[in-house]
Protein backbone atom coordinates (compact mmCIF):
# COMPACT_ATOMS: atom_id res chain seq x y z
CA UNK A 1 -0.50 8.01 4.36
CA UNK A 2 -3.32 5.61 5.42
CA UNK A 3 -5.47 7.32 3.31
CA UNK A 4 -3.67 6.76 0.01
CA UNK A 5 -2.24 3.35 1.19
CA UNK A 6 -6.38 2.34 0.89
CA UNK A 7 -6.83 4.36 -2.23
CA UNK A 8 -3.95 2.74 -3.76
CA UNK A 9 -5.98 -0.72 -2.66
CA UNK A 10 -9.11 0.28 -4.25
CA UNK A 11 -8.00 1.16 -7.01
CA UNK A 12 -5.75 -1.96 -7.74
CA UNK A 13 -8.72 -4.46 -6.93
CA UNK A 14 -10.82 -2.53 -9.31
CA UNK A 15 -7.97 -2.49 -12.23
CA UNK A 16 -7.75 -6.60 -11.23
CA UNK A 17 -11.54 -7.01 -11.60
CA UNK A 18 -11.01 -5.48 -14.93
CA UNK A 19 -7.79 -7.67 -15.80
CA UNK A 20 -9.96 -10.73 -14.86
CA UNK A 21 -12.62 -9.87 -16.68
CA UNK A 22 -10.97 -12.37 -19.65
CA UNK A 23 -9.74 -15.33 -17.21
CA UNK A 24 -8.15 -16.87 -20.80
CA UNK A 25 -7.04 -13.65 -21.82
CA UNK A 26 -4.80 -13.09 -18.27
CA UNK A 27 -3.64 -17.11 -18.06
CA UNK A 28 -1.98 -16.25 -21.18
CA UNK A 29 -0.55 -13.19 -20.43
CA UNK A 30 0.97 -14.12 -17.43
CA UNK A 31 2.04 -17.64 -19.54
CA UNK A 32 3.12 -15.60 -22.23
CA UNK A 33 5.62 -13.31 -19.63
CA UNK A 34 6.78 -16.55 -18.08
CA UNK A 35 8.05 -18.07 -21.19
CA UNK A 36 10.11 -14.91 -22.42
CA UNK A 37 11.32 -14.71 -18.84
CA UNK A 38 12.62 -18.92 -19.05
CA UNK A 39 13.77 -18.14 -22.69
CA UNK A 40 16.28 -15.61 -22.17
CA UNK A 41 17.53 -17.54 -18.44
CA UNK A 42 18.01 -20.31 -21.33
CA UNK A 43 20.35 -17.91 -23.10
CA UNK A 44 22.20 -16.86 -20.36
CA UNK A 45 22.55 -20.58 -19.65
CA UNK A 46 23.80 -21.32 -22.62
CA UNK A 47 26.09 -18.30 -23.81
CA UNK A 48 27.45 -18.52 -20.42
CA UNK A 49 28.28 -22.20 -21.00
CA UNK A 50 30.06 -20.90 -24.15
CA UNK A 51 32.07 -18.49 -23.11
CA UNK A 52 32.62 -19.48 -19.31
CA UNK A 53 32.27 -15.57 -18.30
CA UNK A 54 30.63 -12.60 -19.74
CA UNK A 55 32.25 -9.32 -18.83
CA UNK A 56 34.98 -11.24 -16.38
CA UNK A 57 31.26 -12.87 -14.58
CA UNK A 58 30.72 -15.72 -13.60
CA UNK A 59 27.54 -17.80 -14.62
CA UNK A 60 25.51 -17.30 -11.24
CA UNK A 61 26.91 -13.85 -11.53
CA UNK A 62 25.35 -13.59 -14.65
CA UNK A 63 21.83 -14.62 -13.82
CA UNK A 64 21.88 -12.59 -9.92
CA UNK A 65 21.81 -9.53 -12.66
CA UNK A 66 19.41 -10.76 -15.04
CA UNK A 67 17.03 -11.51 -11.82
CA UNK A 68 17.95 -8.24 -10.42
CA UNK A 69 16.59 -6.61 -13.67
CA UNK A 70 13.49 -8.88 -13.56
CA UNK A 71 12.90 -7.93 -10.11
CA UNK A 72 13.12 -4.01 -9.99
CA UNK A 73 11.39 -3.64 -13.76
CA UNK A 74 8.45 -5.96 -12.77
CA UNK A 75 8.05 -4.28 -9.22
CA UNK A 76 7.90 -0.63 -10.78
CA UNK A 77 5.44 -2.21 -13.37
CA UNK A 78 3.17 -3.48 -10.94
CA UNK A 79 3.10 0.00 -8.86
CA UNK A 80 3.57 2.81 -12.24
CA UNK A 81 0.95 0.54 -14.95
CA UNK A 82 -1.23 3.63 -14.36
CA UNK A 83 1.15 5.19 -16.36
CA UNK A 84 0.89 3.58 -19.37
CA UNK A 85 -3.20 4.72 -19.41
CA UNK A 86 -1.96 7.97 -19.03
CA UNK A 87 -2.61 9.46 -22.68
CA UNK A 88 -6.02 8.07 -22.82
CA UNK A 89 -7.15 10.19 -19.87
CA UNK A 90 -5.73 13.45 -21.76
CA UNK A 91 -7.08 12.91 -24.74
CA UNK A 92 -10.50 11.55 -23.39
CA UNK A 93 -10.95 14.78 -21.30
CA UNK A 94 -10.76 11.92 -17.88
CA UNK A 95 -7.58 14.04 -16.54
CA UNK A 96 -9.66 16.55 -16.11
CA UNK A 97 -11.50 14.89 -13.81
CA UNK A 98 -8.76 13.72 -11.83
CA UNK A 99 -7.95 17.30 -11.38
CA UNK A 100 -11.24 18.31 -9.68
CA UNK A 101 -10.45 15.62 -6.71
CA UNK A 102 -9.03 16.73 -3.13
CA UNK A 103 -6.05 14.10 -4.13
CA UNK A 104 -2.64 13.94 -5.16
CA UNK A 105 -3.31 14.62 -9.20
CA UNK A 106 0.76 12.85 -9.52
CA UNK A 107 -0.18 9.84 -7.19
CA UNK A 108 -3.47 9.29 -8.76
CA UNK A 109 -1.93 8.97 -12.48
CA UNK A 110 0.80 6.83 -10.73
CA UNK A 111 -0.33 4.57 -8.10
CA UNK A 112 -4.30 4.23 -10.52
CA UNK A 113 -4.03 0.65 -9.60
CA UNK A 114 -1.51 -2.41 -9.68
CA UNK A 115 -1.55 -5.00 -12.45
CA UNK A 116 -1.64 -8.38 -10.53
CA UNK A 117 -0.79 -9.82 -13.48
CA UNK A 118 2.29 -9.01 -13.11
CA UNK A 119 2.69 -10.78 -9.43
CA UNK A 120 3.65 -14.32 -11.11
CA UNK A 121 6.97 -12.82 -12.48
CA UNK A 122 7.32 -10.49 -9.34
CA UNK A 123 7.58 -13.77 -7.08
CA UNK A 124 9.45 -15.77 -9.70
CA UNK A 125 12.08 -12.86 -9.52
CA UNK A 126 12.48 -12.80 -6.08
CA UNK A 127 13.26 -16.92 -5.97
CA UNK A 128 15.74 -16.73 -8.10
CA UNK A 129 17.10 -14.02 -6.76
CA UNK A 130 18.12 -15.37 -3.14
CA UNK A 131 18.80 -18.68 -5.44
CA UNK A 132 21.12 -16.98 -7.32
CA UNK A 133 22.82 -15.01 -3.92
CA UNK A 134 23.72 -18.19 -2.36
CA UNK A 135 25.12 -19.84 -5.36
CA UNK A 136 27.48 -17.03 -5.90
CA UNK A 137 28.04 -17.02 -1.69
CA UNK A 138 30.05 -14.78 0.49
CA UNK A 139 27.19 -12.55 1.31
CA UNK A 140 27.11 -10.51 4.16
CA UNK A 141 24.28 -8.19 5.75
CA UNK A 142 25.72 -5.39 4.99
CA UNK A 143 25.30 -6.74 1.31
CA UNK A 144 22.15 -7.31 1.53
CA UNK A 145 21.51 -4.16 3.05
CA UNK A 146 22.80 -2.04 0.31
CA UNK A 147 21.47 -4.56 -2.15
CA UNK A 148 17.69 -3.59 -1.18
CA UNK A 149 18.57 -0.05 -0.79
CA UNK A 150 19.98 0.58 -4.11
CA UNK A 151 16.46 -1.45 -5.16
CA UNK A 152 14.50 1.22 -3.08
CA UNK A 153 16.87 3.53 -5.12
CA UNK A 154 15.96 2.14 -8.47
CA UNK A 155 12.57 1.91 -8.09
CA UNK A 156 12.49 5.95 -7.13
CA UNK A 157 14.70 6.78 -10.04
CA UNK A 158 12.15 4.91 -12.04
CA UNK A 159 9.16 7.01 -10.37
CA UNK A 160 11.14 10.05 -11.43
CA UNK A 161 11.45 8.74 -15.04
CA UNK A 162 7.87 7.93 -15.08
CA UNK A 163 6.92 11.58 -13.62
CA UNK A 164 8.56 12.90 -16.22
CA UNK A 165 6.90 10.86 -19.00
CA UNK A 166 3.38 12.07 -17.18
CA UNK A 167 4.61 15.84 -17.66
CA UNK A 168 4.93 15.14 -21.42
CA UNK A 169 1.87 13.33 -21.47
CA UNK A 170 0.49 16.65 -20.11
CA UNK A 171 2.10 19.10 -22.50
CA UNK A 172 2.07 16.84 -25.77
CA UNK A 173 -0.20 14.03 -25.24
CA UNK A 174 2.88 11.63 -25.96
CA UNK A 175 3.12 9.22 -23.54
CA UNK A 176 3.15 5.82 -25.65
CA UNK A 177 6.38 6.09 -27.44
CA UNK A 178 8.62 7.66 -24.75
CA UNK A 179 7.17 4.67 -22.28
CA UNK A 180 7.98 2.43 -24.87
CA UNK A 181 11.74 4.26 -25.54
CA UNK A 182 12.17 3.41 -21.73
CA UNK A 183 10.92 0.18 -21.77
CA UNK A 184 13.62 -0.50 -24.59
CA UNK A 185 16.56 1.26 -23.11
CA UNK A 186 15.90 -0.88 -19.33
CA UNK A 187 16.11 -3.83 -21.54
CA UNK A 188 19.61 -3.37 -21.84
CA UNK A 189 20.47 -3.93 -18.59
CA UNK A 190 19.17 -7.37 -18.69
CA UNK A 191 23.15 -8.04 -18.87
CA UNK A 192 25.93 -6.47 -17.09
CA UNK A 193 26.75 -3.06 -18.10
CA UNK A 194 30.38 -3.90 -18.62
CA UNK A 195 29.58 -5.56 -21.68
CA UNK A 196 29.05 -2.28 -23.40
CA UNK A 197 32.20 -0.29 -24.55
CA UNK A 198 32.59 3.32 -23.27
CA UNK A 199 30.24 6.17 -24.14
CA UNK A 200 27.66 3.76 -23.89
CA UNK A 201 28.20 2.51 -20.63
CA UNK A 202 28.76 5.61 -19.33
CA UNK A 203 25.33 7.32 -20.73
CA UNK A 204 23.75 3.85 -19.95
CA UNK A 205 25.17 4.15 -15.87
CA UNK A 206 25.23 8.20 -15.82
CA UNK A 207 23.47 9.92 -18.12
CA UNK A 208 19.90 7.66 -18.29
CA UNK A 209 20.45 6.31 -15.78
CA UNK A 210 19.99 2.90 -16.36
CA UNK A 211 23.03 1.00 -15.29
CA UNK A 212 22.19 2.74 -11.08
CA UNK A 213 18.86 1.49 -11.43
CA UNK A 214 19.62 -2.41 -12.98
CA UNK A 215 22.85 -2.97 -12.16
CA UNK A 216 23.84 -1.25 -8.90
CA UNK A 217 22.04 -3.18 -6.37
CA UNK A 218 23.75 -6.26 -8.02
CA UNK A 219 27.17 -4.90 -7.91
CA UNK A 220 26.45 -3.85 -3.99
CA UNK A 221 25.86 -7.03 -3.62
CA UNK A 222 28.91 -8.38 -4.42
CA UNK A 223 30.77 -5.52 -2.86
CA UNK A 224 31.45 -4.24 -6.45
CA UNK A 225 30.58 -0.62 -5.32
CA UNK A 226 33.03 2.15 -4.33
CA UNK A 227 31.96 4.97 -2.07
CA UNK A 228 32.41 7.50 -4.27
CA UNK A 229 29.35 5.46 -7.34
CA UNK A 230 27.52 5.28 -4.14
CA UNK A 231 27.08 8.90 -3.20
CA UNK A 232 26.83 9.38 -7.28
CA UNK A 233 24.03 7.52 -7.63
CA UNK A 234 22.06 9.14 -4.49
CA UNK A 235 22.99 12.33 -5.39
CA UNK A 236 21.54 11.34 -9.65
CA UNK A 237 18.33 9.48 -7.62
CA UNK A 238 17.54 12.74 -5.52
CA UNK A 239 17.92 15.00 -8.14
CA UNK A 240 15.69 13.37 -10.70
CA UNK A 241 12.94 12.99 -7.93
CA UNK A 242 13.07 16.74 -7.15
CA UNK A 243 13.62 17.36 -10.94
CA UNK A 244 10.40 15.65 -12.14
CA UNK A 245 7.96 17.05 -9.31
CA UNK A 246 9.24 20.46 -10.50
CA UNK A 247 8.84 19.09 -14.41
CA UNK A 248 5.00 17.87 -13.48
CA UNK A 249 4.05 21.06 -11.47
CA UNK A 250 5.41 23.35 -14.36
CA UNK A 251 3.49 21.47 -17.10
CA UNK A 252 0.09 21.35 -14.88
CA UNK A 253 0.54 25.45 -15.34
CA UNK A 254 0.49 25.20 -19.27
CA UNK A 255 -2.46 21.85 -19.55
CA UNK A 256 -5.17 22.35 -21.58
CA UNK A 257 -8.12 20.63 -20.54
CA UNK A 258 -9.89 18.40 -23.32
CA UNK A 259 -12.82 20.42 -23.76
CA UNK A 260 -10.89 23.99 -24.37
């Protein structure tokens, strides 16, 4: 474990050198991400002040999932960006590379290096988060327990998503547009769930599953969450896992390396 743990940290300094390479280029990156992240808490703000509720939520309610979103998309960018270089390593023949090393081919293409960039939004998250939590109140620590397991949860789910996007990558080369198909579909749950009529908040909760991931650890905090949705979403979190490591082994058996 120590020995990826420092990999891992290599590898993110180098990617940061790299992301700092353009110091105007990063300031408005990050400044660019923090204005689309003030704009839509603007929205919320003000449809909220509309409509008084949004899916029988209260404002605060409102933003603790928005912030929940924030915080488990931006924490799964900043570990999986590796993924989104994935294609270029195919197609440039770097994969094979990869393969030749006495380490974890899966953990190499996911953990290649962290995008500090993405720390600004990452912390920003978090405040608003435990902002949010107090302002809606009543929170106990078995709340808050559950709350940052079902983030733990998310963010594996995600990893399992990803892992399966990296098998593609390996058998087809396509790795852009079904990160990108992701990308779109988590941007749904940037509101509750419940604002979606049935199929689509059942596929959206069940079937993607992005509903577990975005807005389960916000419901467990507010002691939305029956036992029965809790073992669900375990039971949908460990199968995915074991699903994509499968996925990734059986499409190493069938990669072509770029110079066959």
């Amino acid at each position: 474990m120590k020995k990826y743990i420092k990999i891992w940290w290599l590898l993110t300094i180098r990617s940061s050198q790299v992301a700092f390479t353009s110091r105007f280029g990063a300031f408005i990156f990050t400044f660019g991400k923090i204005i689309r992240f003030v704009f839509f808490l603007f929205f919320l703000f003000l449809l909220t002040s509309k409509t008084k509720a949004i899916a029988n939520y209260s404002l605060w309610q409102v933003v603790f999932f928005f912030s929940t979103f924030n915080l488990v998309d931006t924490l799964t960018q900043f570990f999986l960006r590796e993924v989104y270089r994935f294609r270029a390593y195919v197609v440039g023949g770097y994969f094979d590379y990869i393969l030749t090393k006495p380490l974890s081919s899966l953990f190499r293409c996911l953990f290649g290096g962290s995008d500090v960039l993405d720390l600004s939004i990452l912390f920003i998250s978090i405040i608003l988060t435990v902002f949010s939590a107090f302002k809606i109140g009543d929170i106990s620590a078995l709340s808050v327990f559950l709350y940052i397991f079902f983030v733990i949860n998310a963010f594996i789910i995600s990893l399992s998503l990803h892992t399966f996007v990296l098998g593609l990558g390996v058998l087809s080369t396509e790795v852009d547009n079904v990160i990108m198909l992701y990308r779109d579909l988590t941007q749904m749950a940037r509101v509750p769930i419940d604002v979606y009529q049935e199929p689509i908040r059942g596929i959206l909760t069940f079937v993607i599953p992005v509903g577990i991931m975005m807005a389960f650890p916000a419901k467990a905090m507010m002691g939305l969450l029956s036992i029965p949705l809790i073992v669900i979403s375990i039971l949908i979190s460990f199968s995915l896992f074991i699903l994509s490591i499968y996925f990734w082994r059986f499409s190493l058996k069938y990669y072509s390396s770029a110079s066959s």
